[in-house]
PDB file of N, CA and C in Angstrom:
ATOM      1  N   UNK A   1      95.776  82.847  83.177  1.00  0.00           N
ATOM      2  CA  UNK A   1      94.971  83.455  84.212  1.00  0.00           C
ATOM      3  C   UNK A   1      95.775  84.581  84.857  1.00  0.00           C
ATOM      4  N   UNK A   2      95.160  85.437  84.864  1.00  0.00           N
ATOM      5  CA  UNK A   2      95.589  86.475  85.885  1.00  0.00           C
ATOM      6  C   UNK A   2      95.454  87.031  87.078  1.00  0.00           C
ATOM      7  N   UNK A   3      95.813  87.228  88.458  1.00  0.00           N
ATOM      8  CA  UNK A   3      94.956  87.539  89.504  1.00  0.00           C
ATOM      9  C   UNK A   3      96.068  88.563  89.832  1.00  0.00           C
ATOM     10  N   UNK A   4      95.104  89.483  90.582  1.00  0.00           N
ATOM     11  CA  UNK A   4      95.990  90.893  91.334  1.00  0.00           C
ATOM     12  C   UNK A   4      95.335  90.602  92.247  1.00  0.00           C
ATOM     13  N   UNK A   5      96.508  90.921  93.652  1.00  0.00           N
ATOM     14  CA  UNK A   5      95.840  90.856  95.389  1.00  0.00           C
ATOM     15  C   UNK A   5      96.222  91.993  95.632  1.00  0.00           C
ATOM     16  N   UNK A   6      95.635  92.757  96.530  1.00  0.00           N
ATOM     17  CA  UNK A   6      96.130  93.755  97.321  1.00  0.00           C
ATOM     18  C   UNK A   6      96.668  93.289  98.536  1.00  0.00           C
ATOM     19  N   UNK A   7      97.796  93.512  99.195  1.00  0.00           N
ATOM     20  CA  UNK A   7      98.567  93.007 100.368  1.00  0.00           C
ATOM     21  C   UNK A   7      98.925  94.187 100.788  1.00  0.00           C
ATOM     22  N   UNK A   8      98.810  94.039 102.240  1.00  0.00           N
ATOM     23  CA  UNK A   8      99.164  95.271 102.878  1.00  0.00           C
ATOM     24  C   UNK A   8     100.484  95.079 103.231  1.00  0.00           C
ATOM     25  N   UNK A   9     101.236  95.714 102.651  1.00  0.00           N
ATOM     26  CA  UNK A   9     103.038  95.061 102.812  1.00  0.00           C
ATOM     27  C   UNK A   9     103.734  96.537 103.431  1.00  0.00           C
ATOM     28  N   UNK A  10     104.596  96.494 104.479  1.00  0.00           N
ATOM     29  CA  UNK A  10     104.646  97.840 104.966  1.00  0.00           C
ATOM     30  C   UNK A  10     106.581  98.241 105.020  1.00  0.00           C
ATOM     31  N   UNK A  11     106.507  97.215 103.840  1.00  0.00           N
ATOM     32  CA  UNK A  11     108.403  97.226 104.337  1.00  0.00           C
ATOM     33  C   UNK A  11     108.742  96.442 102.707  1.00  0.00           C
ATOM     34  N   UNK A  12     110.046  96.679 102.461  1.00  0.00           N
ATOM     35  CA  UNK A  12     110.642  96.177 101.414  1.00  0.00           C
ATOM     36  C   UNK A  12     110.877  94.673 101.826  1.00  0.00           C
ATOM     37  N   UNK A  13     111.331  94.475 103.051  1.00  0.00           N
ATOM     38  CA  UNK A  13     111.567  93.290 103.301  1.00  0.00           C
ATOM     39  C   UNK A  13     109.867  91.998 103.003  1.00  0.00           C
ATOM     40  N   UNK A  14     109.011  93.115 103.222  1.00  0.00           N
ATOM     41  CA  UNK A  14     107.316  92.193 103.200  1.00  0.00           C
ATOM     42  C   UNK A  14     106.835  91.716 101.738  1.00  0.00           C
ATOM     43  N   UNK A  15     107.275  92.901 100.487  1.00  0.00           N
ATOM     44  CA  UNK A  15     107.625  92.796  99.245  1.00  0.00           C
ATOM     45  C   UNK A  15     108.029  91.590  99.062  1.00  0.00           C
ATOM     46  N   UNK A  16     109.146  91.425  99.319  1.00  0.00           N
ATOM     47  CA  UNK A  16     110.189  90.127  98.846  1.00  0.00           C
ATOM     48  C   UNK A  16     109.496  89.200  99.069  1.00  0.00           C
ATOM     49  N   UNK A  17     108.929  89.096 100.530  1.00  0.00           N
ATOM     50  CA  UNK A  17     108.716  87.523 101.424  1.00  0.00           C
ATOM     51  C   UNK A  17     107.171  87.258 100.272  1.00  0.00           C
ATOM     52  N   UNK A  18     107.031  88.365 100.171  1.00  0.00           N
ATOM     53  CA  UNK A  18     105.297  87.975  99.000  1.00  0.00           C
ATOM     54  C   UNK A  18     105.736  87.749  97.974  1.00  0.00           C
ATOM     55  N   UNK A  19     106.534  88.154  97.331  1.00  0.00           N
ATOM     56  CA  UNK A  19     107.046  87.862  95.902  1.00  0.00           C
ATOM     57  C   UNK A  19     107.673  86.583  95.947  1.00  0.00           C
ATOM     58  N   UNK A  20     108.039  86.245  96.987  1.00  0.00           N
ATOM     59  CA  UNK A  20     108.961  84.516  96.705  1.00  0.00           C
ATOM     60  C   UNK A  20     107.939  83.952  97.303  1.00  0.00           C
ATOM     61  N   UNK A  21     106.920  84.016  97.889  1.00  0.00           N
ATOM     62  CA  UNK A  21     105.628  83.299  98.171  1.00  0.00           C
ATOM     63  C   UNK A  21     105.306  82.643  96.954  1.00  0.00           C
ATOM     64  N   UNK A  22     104.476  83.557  96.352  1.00  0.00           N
ATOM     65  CA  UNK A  22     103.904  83.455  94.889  1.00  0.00           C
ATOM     66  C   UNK A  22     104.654  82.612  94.143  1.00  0.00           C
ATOM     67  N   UNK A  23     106.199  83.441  93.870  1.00  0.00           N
ATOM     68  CA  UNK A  23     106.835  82.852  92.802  1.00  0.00           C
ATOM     69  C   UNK A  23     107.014  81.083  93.184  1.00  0.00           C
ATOM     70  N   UNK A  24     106.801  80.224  94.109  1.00  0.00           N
ATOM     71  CA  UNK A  24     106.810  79.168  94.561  1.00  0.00           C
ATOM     72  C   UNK A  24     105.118  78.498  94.523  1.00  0.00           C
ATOM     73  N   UNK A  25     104.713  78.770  93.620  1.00  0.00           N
ATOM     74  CA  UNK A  25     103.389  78.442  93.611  1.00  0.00           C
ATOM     75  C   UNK A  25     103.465  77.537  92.239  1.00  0.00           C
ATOM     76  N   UNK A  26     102.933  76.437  92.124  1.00  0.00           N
ATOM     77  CA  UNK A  26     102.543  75.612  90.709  1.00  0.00           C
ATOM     78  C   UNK A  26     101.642  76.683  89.666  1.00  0.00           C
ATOM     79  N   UNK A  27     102.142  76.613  88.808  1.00  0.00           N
ATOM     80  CA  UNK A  27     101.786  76.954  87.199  1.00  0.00           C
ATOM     81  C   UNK A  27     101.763  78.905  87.342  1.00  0.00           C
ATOM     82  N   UNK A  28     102.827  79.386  88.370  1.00  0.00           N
ATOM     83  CA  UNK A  28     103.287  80.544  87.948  1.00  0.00           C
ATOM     84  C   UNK A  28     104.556  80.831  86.901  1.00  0.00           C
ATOM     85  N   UNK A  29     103.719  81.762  85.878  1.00  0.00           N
ATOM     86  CA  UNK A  29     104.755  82.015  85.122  1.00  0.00           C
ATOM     87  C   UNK A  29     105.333  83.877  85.492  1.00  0.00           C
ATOM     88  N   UNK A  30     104.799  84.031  86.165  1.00  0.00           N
ATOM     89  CA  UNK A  30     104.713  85.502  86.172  1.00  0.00           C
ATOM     90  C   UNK A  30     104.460  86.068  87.696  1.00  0.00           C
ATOM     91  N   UNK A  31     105.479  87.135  87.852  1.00  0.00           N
ATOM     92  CA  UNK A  31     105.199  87.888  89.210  1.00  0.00           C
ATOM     93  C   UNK A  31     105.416  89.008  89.214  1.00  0.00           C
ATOM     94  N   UNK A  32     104.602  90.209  89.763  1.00  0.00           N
ATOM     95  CA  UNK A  32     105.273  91.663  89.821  1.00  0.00           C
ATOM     96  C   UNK A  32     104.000  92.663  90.754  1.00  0.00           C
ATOM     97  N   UNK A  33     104.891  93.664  90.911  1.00  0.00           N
ATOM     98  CA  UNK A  33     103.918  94.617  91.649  1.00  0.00           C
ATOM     99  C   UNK A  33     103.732  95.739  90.823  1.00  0.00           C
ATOM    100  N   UNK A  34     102.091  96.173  91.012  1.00  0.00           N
ATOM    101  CA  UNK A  34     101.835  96.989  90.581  1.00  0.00           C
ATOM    102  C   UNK A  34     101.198  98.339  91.884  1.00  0.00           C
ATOM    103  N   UNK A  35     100.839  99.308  91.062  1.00  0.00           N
ATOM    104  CA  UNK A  35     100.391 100.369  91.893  1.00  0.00           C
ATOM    105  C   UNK A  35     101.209 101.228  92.714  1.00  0.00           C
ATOM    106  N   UNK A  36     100.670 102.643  92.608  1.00  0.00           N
ATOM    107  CA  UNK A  36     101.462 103.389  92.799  1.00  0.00           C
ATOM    108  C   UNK A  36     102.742 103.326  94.923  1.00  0.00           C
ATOM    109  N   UNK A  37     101.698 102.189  95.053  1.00  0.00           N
ATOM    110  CA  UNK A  37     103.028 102.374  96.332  1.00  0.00           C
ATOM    111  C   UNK A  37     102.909 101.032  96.503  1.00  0.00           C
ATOM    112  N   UNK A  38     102.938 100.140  95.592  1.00  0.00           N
ATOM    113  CA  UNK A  38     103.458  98.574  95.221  1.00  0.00           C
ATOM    114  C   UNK A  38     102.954  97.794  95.834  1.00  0.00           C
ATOM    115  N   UNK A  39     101.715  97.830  96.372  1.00  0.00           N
ATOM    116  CA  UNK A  39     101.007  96.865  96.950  1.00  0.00           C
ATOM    117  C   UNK A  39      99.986  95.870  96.193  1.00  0.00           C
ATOM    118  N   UNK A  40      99.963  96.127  95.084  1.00  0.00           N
ATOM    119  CA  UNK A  40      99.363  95.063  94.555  1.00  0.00           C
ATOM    120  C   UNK A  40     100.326  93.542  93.656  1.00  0.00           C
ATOM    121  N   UNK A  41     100.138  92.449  94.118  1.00  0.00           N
ATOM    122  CA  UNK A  41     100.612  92.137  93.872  1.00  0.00           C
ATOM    123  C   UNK A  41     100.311  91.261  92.578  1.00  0.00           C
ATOM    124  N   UNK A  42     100.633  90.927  91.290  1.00  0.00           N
ATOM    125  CA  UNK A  42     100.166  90.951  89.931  1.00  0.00           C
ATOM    126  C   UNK A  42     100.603  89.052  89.465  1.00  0.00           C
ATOM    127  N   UNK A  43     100.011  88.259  89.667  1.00  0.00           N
ATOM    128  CA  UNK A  43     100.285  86.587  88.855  1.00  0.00           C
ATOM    129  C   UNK A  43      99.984  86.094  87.900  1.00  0.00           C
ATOM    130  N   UNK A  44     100.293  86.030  87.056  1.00  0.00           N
ATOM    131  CA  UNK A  44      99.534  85.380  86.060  1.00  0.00           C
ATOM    132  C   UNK A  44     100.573  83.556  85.545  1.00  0.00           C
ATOM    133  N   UNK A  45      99.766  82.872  85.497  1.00  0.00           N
ATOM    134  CA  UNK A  45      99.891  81.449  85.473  1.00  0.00           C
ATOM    135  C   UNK A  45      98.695  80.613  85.282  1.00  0.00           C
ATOM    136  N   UNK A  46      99.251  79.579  84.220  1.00  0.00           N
ATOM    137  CA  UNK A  46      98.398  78.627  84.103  1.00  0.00           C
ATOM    138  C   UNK A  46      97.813  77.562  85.828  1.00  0.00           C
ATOM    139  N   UNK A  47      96.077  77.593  85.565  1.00  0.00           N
ATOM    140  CA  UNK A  47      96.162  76.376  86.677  1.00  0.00           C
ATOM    141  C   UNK A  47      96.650  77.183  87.857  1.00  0.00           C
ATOM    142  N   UNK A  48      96.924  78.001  88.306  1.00  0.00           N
ATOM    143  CA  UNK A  48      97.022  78.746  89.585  1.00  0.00           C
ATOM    144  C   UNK A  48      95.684  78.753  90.675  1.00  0.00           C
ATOM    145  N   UNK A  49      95.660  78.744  91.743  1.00  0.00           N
ATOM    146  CA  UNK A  49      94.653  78.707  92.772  1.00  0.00           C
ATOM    147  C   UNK A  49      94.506  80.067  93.438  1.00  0.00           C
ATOM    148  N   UNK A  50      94.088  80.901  93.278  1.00  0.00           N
ATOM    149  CA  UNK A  50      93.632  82.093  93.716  1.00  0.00           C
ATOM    150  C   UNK A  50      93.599  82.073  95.458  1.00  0.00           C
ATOM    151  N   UNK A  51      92.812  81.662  95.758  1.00  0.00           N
ATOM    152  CA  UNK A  51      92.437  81.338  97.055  1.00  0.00           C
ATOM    153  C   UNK A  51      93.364  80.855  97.639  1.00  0.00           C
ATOM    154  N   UNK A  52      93.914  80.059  97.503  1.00  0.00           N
ATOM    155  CA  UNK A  52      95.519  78.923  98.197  1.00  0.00           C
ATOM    156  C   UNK A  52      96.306  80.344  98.053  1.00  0.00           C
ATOM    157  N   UNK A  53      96.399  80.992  97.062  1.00  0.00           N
ATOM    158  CA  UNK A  53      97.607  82.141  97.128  1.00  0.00           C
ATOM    159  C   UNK A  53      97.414  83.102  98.234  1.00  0.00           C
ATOM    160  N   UNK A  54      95.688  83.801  98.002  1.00  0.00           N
ATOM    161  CA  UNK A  54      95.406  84.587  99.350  1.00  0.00           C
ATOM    162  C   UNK A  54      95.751  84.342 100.113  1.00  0.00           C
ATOM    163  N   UNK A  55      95.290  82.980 100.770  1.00  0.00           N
ATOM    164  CA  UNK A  55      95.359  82.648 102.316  1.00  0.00           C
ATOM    165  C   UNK A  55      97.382  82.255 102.464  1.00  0.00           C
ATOM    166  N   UNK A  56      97.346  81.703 101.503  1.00  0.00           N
ATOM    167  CA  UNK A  56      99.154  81.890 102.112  1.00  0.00           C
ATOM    168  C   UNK A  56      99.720  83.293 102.342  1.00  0.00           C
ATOM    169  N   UNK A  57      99.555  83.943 101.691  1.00  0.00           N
ATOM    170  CA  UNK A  57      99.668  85.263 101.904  1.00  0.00           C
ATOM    171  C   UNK A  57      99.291  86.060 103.325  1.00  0.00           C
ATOM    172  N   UNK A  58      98.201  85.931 103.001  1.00  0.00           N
ATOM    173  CA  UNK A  58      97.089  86.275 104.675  1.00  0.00           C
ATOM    174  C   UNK A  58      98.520  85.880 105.694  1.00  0.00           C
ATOM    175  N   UNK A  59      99.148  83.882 105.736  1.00  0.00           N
ATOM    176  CA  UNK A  59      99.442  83.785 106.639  1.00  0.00           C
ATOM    177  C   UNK A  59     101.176  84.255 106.994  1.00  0.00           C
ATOM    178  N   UNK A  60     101.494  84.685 105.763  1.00  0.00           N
ATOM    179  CA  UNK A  60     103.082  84.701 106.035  1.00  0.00           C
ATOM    180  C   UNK A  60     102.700  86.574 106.009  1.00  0.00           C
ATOM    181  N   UNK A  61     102.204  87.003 105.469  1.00  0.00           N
ATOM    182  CA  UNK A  61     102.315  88.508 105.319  1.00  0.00           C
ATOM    183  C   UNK A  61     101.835  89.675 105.742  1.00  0.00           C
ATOM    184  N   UNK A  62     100.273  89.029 106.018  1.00  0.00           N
ATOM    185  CA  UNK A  62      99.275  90.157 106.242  1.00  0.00           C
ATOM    186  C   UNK A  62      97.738  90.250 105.323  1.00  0.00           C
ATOM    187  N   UNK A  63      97.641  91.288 105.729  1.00  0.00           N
ATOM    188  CA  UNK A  63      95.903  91.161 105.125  1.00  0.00           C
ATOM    189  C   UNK A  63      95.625  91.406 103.554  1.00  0.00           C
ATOM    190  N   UNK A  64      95.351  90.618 103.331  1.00  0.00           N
ATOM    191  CA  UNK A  64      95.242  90.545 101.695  1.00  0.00           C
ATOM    192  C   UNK A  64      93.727  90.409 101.075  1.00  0.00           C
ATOM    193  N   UNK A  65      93.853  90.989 100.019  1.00  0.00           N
ATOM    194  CA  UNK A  65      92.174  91.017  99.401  1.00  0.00           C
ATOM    195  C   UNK A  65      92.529  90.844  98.146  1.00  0.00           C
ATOM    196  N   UNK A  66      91.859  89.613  97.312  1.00  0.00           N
ATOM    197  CA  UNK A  66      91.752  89.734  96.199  1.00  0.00           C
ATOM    198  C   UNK A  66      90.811  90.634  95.281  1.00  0.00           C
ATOM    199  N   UNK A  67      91.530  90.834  94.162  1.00  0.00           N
ATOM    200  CA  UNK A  67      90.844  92.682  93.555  1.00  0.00           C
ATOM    201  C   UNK A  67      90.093  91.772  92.487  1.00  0.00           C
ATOM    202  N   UNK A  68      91.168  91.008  91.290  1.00  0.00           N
ATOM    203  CA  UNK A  68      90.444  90.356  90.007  1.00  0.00           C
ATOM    204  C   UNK A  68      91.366  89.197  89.789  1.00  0.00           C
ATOM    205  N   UNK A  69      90.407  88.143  89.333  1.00  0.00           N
ATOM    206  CA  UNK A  69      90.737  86.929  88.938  1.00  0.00           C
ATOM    207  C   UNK A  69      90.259  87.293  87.316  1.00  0.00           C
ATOM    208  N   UNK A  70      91.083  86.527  85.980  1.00  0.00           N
ATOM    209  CA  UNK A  70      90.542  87.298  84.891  1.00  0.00           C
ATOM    210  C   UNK A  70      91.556  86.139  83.847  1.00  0.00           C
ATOM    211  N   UNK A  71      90.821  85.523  82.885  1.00  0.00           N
ATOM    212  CA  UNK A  71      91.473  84.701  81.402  1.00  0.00           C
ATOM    213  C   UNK A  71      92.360  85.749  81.271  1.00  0.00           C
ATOM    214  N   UNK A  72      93.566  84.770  80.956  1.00  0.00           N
ATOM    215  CA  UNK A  72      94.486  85.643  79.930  1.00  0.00           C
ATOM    216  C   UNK A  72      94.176  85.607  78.247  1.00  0.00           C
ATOM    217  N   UNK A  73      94.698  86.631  78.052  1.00  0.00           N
ATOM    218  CA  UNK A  73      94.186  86.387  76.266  1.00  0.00           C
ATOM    219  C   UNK A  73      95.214  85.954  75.476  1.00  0.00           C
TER     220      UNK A  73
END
């Protein structure tokens, strides 16, 4: 599964704290940012919860919107 969030992250330090969010999530195999000023943030993992990721996010980081939830191939 794959999901990209958009997070409004306004600092390198907000980066990190989202990236070790995620990376602490059950059945992530995968973390990274995409887009041209790195706000999207990119998961893909088996069995991952979309929603549980948003809202943790929402609460440690800021305003987040999920873009696509999507099978991996």
């Amino acid at each position: 599964m794959k999901i990209v969030m958009k997070v409004q992250m306004s600092c390198q330090k907000c980066r990190t704290e989202s990236l070790k969010l995620v990376a602490k999530a059950d059945g992530v195999s995968f973390v990274g940012l995409e887009g041209a000023e790195k706000d999207k943030v990119v998961v893909i993992g088996e069995g991952v919860d979309a929603v549980k990721l948003a809202t943790s996010l929402r609460n440690k980081v800021g305003h987040t919107e999920l873009i696509s939830v999507a099978e991996q191939k």
